[in-house]
Protein backbone atom coordinates (compact mmCIF):
# COMPACT_ATOMS: atom_id res chain seq x y z
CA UNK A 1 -14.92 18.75 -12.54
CA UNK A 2 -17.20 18.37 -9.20
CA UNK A 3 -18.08 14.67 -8.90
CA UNK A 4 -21.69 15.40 -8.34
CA UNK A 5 -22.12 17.15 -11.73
CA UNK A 6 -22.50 15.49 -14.78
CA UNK A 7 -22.43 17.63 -18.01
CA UNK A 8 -24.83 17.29 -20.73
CA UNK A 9 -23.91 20.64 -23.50
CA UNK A 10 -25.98 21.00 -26.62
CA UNK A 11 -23.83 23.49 -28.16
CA UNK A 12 -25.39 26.68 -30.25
CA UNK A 13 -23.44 29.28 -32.36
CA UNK A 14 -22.53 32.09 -30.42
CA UNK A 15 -25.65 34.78 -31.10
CA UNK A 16 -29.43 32.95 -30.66
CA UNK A 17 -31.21 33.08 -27.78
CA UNK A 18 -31.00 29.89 -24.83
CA UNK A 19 -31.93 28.81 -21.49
CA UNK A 20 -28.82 27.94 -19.23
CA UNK A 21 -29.20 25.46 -16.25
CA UNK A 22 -27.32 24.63 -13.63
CA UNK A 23 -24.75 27.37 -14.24
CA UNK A 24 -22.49 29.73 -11.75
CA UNK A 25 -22.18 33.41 -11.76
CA UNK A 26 -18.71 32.72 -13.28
CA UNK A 27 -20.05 30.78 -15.86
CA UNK A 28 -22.92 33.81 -16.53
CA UNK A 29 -20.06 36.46 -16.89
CA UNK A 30 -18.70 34.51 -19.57
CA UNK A 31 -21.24 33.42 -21.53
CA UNK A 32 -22.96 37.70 -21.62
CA UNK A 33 -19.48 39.01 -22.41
CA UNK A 34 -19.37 36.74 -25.36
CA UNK A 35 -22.58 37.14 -26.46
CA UNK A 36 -22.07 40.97 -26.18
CA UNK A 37 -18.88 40.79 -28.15
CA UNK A 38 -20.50 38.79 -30.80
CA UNK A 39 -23.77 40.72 -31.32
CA UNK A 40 -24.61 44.28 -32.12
CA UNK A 41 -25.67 44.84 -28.52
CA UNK A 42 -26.04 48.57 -26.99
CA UNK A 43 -27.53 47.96 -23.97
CA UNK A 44 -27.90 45.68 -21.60
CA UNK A 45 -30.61 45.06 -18.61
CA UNK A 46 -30.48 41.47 -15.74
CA UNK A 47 -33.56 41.02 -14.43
CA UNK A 48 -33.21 39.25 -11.04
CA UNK A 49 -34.11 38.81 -7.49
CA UNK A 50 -31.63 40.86 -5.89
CA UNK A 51 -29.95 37.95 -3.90
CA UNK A 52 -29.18 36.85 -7.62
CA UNK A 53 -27.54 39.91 -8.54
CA UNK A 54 -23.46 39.33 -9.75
CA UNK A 55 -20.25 41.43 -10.89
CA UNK A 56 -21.21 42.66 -14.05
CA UNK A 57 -20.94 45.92 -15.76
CA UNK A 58 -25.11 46.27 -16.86
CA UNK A 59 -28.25 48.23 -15.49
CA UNK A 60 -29.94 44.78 -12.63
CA UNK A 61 -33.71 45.26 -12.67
CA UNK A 62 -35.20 43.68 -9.26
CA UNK A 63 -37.35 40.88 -9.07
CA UNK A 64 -39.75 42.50 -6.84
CA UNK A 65 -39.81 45.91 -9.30
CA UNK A 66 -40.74 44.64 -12.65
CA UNK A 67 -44.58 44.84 -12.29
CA UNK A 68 -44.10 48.46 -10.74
CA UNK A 69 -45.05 51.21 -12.92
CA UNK A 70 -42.20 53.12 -12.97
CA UNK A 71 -39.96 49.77 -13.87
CA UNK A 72 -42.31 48.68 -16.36
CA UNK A 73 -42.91 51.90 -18.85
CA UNK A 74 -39.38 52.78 -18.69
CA UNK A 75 -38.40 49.42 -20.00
CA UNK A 76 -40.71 48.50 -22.76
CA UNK A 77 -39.65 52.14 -23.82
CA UNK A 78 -35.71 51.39 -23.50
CA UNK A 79 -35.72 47.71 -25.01
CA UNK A 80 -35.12 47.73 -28.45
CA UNK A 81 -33.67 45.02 -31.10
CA UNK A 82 -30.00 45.90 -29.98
CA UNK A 83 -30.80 45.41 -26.53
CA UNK A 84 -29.83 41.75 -24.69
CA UNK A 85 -31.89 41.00 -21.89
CA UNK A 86 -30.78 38.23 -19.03
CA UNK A 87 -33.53 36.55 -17.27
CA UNK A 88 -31.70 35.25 -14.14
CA UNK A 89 -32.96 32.86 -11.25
CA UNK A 90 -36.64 34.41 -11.87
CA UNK A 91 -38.15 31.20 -11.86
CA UNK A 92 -40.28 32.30 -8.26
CA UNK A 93 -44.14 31.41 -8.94
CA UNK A 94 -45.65 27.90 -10.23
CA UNK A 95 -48.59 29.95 -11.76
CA UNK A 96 -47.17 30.10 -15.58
CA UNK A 97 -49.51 33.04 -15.75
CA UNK A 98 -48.00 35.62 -12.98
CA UNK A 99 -48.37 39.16 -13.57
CA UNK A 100 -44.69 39.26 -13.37
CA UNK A 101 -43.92 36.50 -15.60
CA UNK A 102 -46.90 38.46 -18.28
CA UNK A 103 -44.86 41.79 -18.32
CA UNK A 104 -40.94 39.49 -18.68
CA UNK A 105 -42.57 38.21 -21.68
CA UNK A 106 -44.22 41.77 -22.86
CA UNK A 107 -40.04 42.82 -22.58
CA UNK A 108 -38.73 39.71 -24.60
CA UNK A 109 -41.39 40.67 -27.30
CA UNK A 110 -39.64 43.54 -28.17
CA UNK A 111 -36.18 41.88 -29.15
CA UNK A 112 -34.19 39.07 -30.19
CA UNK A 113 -31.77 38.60 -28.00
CA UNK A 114 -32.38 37.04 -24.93
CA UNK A 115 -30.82 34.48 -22.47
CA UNK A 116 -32.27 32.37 -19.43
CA UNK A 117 -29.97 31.53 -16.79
CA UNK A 118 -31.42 29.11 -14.35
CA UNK A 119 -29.74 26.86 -11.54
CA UNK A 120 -32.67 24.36 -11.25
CA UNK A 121 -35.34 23.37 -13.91
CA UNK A 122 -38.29 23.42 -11.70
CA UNK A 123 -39.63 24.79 -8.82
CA UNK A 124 -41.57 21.31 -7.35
CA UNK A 125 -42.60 19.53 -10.34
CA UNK A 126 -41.88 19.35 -14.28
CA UNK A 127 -44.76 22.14 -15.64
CA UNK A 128 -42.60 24.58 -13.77
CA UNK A 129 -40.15 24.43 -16.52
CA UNK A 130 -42.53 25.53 -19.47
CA UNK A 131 -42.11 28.64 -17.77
CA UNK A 132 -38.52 29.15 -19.13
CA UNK A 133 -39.53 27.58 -21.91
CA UNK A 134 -42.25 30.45 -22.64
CA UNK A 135 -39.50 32.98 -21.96
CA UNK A 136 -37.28 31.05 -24.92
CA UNK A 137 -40.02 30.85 -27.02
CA UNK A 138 -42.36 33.73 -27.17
CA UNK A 139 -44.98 31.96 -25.38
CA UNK A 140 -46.05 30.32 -28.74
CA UNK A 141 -46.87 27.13 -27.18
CA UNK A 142 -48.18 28.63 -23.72
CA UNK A 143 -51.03 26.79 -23.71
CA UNK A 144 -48.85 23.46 -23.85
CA UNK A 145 -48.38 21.16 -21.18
CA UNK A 146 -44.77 19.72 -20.36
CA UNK A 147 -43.59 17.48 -23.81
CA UNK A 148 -40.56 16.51 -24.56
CA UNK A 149 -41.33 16.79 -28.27
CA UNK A 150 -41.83 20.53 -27.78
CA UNK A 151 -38.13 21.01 -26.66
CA UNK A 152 -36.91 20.71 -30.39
CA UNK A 153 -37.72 24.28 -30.62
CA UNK A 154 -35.82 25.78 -27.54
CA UNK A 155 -31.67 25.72 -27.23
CA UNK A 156 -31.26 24.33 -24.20
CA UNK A 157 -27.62 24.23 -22.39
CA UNK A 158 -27.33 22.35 -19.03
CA UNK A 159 -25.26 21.24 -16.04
CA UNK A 160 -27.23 17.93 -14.57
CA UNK A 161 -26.87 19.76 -10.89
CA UNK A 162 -26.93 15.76 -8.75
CA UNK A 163 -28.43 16.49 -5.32
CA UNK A 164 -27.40 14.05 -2.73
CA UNK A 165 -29.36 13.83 0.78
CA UNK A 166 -27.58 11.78 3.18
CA UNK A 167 -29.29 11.23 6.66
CA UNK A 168 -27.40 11.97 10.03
CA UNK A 169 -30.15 9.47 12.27
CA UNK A 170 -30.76 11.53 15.35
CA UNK A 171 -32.68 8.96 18.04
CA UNK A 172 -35.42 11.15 20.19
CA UNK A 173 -36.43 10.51 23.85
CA UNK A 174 -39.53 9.28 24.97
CA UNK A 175 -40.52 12.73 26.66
CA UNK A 176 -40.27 13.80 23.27
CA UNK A 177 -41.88 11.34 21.29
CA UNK A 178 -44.88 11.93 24.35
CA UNK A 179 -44.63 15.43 23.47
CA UNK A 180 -45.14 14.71 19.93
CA UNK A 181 -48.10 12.52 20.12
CA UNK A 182 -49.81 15.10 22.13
CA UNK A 183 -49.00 18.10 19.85
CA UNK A 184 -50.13 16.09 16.76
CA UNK A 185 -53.19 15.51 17.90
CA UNK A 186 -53.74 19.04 19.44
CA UNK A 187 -52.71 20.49 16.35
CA UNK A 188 -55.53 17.93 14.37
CA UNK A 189 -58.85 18.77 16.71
CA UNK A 190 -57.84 22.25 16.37
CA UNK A 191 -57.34 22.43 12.26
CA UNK A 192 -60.36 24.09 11.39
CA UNK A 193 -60.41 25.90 8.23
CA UNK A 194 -55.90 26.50 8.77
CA UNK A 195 -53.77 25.56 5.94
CA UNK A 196 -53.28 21.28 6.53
CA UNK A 197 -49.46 22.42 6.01
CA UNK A 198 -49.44 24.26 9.59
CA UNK A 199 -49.65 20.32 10.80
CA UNK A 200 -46.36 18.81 9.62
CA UNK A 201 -44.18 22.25 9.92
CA UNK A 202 -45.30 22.71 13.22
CA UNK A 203 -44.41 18.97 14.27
CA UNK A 204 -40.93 19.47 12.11
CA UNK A 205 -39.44 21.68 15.01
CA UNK A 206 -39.91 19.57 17.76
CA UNK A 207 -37.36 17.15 16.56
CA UNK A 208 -35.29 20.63 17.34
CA UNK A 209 -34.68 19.76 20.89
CA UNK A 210 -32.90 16.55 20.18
CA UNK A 211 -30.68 17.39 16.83
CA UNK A 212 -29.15 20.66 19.09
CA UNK A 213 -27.44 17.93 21.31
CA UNK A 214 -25.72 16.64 18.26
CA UNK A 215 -24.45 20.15 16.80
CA UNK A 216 -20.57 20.31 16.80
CA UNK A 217 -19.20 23.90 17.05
CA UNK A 218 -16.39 23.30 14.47
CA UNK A 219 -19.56 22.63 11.84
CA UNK A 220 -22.09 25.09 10.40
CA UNK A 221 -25.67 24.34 9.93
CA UNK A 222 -28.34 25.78 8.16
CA UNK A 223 -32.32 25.47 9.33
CA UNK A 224 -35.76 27.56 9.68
CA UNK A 225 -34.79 29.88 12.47
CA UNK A 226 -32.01 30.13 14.77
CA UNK A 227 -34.51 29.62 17.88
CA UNK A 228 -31.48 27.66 20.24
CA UNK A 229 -29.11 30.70 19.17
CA UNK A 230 -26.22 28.78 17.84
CA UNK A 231 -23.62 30.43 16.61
CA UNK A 232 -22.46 28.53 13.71
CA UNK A 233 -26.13 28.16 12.25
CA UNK A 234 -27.27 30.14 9.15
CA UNK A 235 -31.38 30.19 7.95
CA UNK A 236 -32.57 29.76 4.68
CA UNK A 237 -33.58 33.80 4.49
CA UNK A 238 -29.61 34.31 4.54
CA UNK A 239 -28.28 36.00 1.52
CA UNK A 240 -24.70 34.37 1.55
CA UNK A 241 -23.60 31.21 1.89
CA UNK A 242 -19.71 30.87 2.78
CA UNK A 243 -19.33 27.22 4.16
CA UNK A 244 -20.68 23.59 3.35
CA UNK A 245 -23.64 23.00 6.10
CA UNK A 246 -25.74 19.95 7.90
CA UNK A 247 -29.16 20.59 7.61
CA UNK A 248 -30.68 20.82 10.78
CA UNK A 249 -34.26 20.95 9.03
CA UNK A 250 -35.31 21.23 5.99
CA UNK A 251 -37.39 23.50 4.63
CA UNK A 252 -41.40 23.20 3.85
CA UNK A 253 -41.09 25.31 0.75
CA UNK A 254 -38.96 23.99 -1.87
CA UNK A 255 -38.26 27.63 -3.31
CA UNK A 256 -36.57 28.59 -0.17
CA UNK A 257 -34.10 25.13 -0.15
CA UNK A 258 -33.51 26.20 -4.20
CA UNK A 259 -31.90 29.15 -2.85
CA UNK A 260 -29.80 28.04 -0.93
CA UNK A 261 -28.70 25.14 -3.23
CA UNK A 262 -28.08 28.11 -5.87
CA UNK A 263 -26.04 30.33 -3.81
CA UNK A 264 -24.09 27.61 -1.94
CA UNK A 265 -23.67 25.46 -5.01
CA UNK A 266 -23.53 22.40 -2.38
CA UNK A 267 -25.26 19.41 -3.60
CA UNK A 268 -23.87 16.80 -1.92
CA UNK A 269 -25.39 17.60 2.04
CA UNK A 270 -25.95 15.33 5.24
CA UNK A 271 -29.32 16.30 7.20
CA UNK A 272 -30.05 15.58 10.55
CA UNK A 273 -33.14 13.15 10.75
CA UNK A 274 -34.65 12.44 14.25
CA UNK A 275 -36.95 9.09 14.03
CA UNK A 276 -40.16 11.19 14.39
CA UNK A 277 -42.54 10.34 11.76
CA UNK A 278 -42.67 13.76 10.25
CA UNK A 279 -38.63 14.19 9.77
CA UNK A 280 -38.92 11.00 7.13
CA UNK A 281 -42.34 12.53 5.59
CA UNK A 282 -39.74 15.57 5.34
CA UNK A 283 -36.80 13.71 3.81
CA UNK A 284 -38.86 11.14 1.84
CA UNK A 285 -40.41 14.35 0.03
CA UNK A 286 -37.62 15.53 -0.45
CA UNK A 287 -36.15 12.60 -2.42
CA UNK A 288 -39.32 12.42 -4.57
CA UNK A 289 -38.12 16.44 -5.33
CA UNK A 290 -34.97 15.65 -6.59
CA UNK A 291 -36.25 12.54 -8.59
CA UNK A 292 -39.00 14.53 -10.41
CA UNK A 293 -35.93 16.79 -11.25
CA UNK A 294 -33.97 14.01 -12.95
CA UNK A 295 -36.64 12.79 -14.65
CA UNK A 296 -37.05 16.61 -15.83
CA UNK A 297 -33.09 16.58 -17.32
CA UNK A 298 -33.79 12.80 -18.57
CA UNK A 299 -36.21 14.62 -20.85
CA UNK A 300 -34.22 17.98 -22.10
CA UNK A 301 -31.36 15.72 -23.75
C-alpha cells in the first residue's frame, strides 16, 4: 500500500450505482468488468476527456463531444435500462449548471446503472463535489448546497489521495529581485480593466531565471512552458506522465495541476520555491487547496 494513501471503503453490493475517488485505471477495469458480469448490461458507453481514456473493451464518448449534436441524439436514443454508463474524470467546470454537465444528467435519466469515477473530490473548493453528487443522485437535491447530511443518500467509495508539497528554497539575486519590483509595479499602473490574475502569473515566471540554475539533468521537472528548453522538463498540457518530477512552477489553475496529479498518481512532490513573494502566495495557496480537500474527505466518511 503507498504510504501517502490512506483507505477509507464503504462497501456496496455489487449492482447500485456509486461515485469512486481516488481510484487508478486498474482499479476502473475491475470494478466495470464486475459490475458488467453482475448486471444485465448490453452496452456500454465512458464518457471522458480523452486524456482519461483507458484499456477497455466499450464505445469512449469525448469530453469535448457530448454537447455536440450528433453525440447527443445518438445517445439519449442508444441508452436504455440495460445500458451502464461511466462518468470518468469529467469533473472540468465549477458552474454545477454547465451545458455539458445538463445533457450527462439528461443520459443518466434514462437508466439505472451508472458509476462515477473521480481521482479528486473537487476542483478548488467543496461545492465542486455536489457535482458528482448530482450525477449519483438524479439531481434531486441540485438546488442543495454542500451538507454532509445529504451524503446518506449517495454510495460513496474512496481512496484519501494525501498530497504532500515539500519546498526546494531557491535564493534569487538582487538583479532579480530589482527586476521584480519593477515588473510588479509596471504590471499594477498598467491593470486596467485585465484579469487581476495576469499580476501574480506574470510575476510567477521570473523566479524562472534562478530555479534553471538548480535543474539537475538526471531529474525531470514539470512547469508552464518549456521557455529555457530543457530537456528533461514536461508541461502540464502533456498527456503522459512516465517519471516522478520537481515542480519548477506551479500552476495558476488548479484543474491543470489535477491532471497531472491524476495521470502521474504522484502525491508526494518537492517544488522549487525562489524567496520572491509571489512563489509563497503560489505555494501557500496551494496548501490551503489540499486542506479544503481533506476537510472535503473528513466529511464523506
Amino acid at each position: 500500500m503507498d504510504c501517502f494513501f490512506k483507505y477509507f471503503i464503504k462497501v456496496y453490493q455489487i449492482g447500485d450505482d456509486m461515485i469512486y475517488l481516488g481510484h487508478r485505471d486498474h482499479d476502473k477495469q475491475k470494478i466495470i468488468f464486475d459490475y458488467c458480469k453482475n448486471n444485465n448490461i448490453s452496452k456500454l458507453f465512458i464518457l471522458a476527456p480523452k486524456k482519461f481514456y483507458f484499456d477497455y473493451d466499450c464505445e469512449f464518448v469525448d469530453w469535448c463531444e457530448i454537447i455536440q449534436y450528433k453525440t447527443y441524439y445518438q445517445l439519449l436514443k442508444d441508452i436504455d435500462n440495460n445500458t451502464l454508463i461511466i462518468i470518468n474524470e469529467c469533473l472540468r467546470k465549477q458552474n454545477r449548471y454547465d451545458l455539458t454537465y445538463n445533457c450527462i444528467r439528461l443520459f443518466l435519466n434514462q437508466t439505472k446503472h451508472k458509476i462515477i469515477f473521480q481521482y479528486l473530490p473537487i476542483i478548488d473548493g467543496r461545492a465542486d463535489f455536489m457535482i458528482l453528487f448530482d450525477f449519483d443522485t438524479g439531481s434531486k437535491w441540485k438546488k442543495e448546497q454542500f451538507n454532509k447530511s445529504l451524503f446518506v443518500n449517495s454510495k460513496i467509495v474512496f481512496n484519501n489521495v494525501n498530497i504532500k508539497l515539500n519546498r526546494i528554497d531557491i535564493k534569487t539575486s538582487y538583479k532579480l529581485e530589482k527586476e521584480y519590483v519593477k515588473k510588479k509595479w509596471n504590471l499594477i499602473n498598467n491593470i486596467g480593466l485585465k484579469d487581476p490574475n495576469v499580476i501574480p502569473r506574470n510575476l510567477y515566471l521570473l523566479s524562472g531565471k534562478e530555479k534553471i540554475k538548480h535543474v539537475d539533468d538526471s531529474i525531470y521537472y514539470i512547469g508552464r512552458n518549456n521557455r529555457f528548453k530543457m530537456k528533461n522538463f514536461q508541461t502540464y498540457k502533456d498527456k503522459e506522465y512516465g517519471k516522478n518530477y520537481i515542480v519548477f512552477e506551479l500552476c495558476h489553475n488548479f484543474i491543470d495541476f489535477i491532471d497531472f496529479l491524476t495521470l502521474s498518481a504522484q502525491v508526494n512532490i518537492d517544488v522549487f520555491v525562489s524567496d520572491l513573494r509571489v512563489d509563497s502566495w503560489y505555494l501557500e495557496r496551494y496548501h490551503e487547496w489540499i486542506k479544503e480537500m481533506q476537510d472535503v474527505y473528513a466529511e464523506l466518511q
